[in-house]
N, C-alpha and C. Protein backbone atom coordinates (compact mmCIF):
# COMPACT_ATOMS: atom_id res chain seq x y z
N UNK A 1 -20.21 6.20 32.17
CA UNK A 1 -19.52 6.98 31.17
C UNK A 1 -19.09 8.30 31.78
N UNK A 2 -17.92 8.93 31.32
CA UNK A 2 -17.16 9.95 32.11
C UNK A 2 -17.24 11.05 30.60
N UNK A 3 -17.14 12.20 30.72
CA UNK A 3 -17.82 13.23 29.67
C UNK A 3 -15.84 13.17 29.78
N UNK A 4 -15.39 13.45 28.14
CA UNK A 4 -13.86 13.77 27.56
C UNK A 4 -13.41 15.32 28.60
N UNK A 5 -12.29 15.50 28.93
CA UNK A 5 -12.19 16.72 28.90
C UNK A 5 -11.51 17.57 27.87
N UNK A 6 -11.40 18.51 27.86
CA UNK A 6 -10.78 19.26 26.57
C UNK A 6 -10.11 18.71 25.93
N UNK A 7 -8.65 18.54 26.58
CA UNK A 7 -7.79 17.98 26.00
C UNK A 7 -7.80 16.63 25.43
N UNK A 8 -8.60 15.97 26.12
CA UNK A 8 -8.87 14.22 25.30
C UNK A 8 -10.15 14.39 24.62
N UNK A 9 -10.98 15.58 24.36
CA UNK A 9 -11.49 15.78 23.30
C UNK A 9 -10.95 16.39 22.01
N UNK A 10 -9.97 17.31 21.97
CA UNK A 10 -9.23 17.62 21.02
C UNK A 10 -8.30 16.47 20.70
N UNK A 11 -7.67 15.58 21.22
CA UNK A 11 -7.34 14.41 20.77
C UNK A 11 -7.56 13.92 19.96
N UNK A 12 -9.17 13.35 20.45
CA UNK A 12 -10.32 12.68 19.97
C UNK A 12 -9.97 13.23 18.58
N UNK A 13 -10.43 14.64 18.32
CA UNK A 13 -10.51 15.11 16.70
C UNK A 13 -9.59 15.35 16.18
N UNK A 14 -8.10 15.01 16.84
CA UNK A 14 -7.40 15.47 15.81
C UNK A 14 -6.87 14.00 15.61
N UNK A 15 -7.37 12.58 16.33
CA UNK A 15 -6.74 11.34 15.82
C UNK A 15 -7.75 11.35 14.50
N UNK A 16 -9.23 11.86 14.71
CA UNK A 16 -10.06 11.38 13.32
C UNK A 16 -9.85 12.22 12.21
N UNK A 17 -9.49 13.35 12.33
CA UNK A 17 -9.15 14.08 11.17
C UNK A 17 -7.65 13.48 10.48
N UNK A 18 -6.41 12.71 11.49
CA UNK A 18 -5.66 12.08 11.12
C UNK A 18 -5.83 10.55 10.28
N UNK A 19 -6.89 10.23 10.66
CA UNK A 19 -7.25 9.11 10.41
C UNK A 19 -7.68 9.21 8.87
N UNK A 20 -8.56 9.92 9.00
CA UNK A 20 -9.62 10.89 7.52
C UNK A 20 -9.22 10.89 6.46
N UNK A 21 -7.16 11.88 6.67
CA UNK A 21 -5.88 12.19 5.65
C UNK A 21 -5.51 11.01 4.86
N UNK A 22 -5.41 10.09 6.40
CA UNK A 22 -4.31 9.27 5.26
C UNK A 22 -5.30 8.09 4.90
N UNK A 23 -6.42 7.74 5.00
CA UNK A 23 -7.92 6.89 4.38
C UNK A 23 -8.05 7.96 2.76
N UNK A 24 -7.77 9.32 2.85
CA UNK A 24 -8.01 9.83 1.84
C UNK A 24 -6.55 9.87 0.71
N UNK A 25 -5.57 10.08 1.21
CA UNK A 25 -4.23 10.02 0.31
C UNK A 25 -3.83 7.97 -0.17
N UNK A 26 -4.41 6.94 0.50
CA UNK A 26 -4.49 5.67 0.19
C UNK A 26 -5.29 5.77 -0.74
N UNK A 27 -6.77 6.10 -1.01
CA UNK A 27 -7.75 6.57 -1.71
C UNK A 27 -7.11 6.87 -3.10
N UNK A 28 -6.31 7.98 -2.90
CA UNK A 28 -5.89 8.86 -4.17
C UNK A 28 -4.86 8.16 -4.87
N UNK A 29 -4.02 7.45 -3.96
CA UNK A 29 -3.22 6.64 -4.44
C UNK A 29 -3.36 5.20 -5.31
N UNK A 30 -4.43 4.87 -4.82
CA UNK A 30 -4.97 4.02 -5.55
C UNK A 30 -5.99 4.31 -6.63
N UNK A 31 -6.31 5.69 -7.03
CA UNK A 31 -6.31 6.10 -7.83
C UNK A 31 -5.51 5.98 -9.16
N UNK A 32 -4.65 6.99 -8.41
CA UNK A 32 -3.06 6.90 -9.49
C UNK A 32 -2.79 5.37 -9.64
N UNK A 33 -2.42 4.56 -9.33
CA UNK A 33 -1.86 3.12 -9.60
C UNK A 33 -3.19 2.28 -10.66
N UNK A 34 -4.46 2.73 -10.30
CA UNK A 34 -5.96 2.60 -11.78
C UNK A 34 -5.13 2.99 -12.70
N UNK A 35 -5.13 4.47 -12.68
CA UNK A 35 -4.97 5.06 -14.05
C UNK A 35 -3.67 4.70 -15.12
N UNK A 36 -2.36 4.54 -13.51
CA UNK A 36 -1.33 3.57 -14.27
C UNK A 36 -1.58 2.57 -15.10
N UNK A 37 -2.37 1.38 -14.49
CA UNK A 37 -2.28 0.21 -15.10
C UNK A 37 -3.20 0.72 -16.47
N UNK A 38 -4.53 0.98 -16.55
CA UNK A 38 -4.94 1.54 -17.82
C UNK A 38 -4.75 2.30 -18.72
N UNK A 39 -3.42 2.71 -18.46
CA UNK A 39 -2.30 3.23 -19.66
C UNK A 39 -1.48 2.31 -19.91
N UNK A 40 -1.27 1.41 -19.35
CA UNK A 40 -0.12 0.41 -19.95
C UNK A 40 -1.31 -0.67 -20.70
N UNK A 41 -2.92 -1.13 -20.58
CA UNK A 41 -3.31 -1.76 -20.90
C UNK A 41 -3.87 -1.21 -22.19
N UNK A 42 -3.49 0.15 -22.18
CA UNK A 42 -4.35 0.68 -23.44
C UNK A 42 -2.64 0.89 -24.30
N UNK A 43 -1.72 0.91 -23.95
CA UNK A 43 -0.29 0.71 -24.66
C UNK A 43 0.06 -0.44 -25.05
N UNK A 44 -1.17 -1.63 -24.67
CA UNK A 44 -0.93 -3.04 -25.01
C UNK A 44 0.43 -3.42 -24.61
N UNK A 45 1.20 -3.23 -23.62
CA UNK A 45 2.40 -3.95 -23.48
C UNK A 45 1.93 -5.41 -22.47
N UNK A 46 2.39 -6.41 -23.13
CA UNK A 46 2.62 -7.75 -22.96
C UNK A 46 3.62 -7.64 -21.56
N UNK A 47 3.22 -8.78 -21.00
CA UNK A 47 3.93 -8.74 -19.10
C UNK A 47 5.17 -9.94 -20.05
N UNK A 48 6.40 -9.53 -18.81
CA UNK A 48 7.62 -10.09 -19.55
C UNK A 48 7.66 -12.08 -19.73
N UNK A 49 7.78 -12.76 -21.23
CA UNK A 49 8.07 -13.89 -21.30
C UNK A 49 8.72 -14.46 -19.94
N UNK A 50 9.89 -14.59 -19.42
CA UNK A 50 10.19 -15.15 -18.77
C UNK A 50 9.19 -15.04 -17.12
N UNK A 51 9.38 -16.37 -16.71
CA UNK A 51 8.07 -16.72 -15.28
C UNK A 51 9.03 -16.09 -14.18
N UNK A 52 8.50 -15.73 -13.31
CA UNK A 52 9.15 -15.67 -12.01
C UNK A 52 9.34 -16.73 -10.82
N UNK A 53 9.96 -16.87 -10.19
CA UNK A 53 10.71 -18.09 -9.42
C UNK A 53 10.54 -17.96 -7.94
N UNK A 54 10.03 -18.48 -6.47
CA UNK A 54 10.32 -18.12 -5.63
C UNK A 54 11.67 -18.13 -5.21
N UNK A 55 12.63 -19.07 -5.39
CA UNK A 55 14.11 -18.72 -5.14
C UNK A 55 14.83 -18.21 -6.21
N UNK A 56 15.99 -17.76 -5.49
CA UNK A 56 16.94 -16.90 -6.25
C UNK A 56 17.98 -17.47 -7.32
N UNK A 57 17.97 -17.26 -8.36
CA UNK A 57 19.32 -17.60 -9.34
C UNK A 57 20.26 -18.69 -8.62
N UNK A 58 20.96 -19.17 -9.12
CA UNK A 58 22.23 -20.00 -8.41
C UNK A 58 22.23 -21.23 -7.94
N UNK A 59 23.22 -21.79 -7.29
CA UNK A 59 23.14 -23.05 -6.73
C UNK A 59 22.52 -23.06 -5.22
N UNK A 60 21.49 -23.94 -4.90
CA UNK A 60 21.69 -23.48 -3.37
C UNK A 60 22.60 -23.86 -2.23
N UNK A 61 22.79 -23.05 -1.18
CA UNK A 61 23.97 -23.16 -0.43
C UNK A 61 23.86 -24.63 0.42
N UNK A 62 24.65 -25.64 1.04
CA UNK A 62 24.78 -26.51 1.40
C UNK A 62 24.65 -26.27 3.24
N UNK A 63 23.12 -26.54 3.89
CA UNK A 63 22.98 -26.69 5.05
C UNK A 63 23.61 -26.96 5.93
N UNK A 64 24.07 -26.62 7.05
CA UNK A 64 25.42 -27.06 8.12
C UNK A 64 24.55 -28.20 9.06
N UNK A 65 24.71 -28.87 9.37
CA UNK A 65 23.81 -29.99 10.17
C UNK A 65 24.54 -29.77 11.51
């Protein structure tokens, strides 16, 4: 094992304090998107009648062989 020198020790702490930010703003964010959904579940809105489809509207296009 080789001891960091300065500079790849300040690295070191500024990748984990980078790391730290955005583990903590994902965190918060998923916060906010909780509190979203438990306002729409306490607004009782019903998810829309119609199903969703993996393909798109229309006819599909005719393969070139």
């Amino acid at each position: 094992m080789e001891r960091l020198g300065w500079r790849q020790g300040l690295i070191e702490v500024i990748t984990g304090i980078a790391i730290t930010v955005g583990l903590a703003l994902l965190w918060g964010l998923e916060g906010l998107r909780n509190a979203f959904f438990r306002l729409l579940d306490r607004m009782n809105l019903k998810p829309w009648a119609r199903q969703g489809s993996a393909f798109p509207p229309g006819r599909p296009r005719k393969l070139k062989s």
